[in-house]
Protein backbone atom coordinates (compact mmCIF):
# COMPACT_ATOMS: atom_id res chain seq x y z
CA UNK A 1 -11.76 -92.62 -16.94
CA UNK A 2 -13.65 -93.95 -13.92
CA UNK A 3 -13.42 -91.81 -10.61
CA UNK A 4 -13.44 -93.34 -7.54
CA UNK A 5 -15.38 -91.11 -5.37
CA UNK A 6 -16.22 -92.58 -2.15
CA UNK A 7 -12.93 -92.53 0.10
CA UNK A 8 -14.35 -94.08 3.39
CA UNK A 9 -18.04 -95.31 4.33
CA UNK A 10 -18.47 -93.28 7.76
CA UNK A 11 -21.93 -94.88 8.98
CA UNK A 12 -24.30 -97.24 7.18
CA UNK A 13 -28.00 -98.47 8.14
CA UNK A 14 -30.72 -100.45 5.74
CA UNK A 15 -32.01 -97.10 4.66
CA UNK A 16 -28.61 -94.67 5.19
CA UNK A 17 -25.35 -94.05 4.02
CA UNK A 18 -22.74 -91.44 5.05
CA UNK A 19 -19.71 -91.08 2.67
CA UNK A 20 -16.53 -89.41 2.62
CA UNK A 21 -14.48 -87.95 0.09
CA UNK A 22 -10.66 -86.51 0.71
CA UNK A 23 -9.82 -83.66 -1.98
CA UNK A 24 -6.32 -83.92 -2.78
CA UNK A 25 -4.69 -81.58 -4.21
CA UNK A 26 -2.94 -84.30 -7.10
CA UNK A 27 -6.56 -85.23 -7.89
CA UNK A 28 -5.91 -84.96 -12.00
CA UNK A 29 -8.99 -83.30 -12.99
CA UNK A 30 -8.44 -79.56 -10.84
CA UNK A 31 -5.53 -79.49 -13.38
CA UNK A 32 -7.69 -78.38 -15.80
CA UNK A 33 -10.81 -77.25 -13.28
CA UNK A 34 -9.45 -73.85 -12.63
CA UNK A 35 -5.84 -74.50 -13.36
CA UNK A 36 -5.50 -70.63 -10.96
CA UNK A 37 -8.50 -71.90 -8.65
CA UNK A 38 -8.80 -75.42 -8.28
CA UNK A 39 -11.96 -76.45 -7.17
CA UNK A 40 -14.24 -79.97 -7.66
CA UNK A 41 -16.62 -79.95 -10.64
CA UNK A 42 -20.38 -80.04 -9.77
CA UNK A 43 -20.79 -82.78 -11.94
CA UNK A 44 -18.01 -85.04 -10.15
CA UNK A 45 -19.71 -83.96 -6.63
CA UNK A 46 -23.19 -85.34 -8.14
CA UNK A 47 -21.43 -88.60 -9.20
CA UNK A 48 -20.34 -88.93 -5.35
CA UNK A 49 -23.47 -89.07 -4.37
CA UNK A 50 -24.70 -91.26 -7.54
CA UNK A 51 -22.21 -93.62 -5.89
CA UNK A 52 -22.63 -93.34 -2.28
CA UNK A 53 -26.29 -94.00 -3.17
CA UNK A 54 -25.07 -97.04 -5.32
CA UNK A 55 -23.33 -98.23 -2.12
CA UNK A 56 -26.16 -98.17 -0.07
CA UNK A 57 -28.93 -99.77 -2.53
CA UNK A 58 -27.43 -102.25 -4.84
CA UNK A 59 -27.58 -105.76 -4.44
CA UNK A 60 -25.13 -107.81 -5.61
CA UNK A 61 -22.98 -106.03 -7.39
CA UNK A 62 -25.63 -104.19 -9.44
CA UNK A 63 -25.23 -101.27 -11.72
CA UNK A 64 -27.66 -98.64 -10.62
CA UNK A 65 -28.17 -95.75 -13.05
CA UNK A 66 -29.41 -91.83 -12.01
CA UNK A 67 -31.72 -91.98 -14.26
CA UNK A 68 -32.72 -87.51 -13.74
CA UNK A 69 -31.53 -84.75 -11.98
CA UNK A 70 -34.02 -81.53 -12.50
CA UNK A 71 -32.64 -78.83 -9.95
CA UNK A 72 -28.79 -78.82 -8.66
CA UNK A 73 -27.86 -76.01 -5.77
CA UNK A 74 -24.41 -76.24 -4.12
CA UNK A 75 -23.73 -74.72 -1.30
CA UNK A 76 -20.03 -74.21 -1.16
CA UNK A 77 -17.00 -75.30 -3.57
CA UNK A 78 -14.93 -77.99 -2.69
CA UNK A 79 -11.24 -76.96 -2.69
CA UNK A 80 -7.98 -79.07 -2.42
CA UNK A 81 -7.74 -79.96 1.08
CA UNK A 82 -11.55 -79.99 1.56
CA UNK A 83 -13.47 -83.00 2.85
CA UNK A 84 -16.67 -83.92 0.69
CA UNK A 85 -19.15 -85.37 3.43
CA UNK A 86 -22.78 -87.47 1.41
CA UNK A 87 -25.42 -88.37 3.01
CA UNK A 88 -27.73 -90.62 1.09
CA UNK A 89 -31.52 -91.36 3.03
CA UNK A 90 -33.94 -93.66 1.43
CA UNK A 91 -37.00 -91.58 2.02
CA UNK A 92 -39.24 -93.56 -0.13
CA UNK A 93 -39.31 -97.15 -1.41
């Protein structure tokens, strides 16, 4: 099932992107991600940036692939209501 994850493009530049993502509380999968405790899975919060980061370097229409992640640290969890902000930077080219 494909998740669309990027809600609104706040700001973009040739080598920036800021996203935004609205957390609903009917989003289907905090049914089952805590049923009690609702919250955004890591993995679906990684795939927001994976596509923010899509949206900022693909060129016509191309499928672009995170090809490794090594080291993941969150620093909150994203509850119904929340507001997932990305920022993408090209740092390197």
């Amino acid at each position: 099932m494909p998740f669309d994850l990027v809600d609104q493009v706040l700001e973009q530049e040739d080598d920036r992107i800021v996203t935004l993502k609205k957390i609903s509380p009917t989003e289907e999968y905090l049914a089952d991600h805590f049923p009690s405790f609702p919250i955004m899975p890591g993995v679906l919060m990684l795939e927001a940036m994976v596509q923010a980061a899509t949206r900022l370097l693909s060129k016509d229409g191309e499928r672009l692939v995170l090809g490794q992640v090594k080291a993941v640290k969150y620093g909150a969890m994203v509850k119904p209501g929340d507001n997932l902000r990305i920022e993408v930077e090209v740092i390197q080219s």
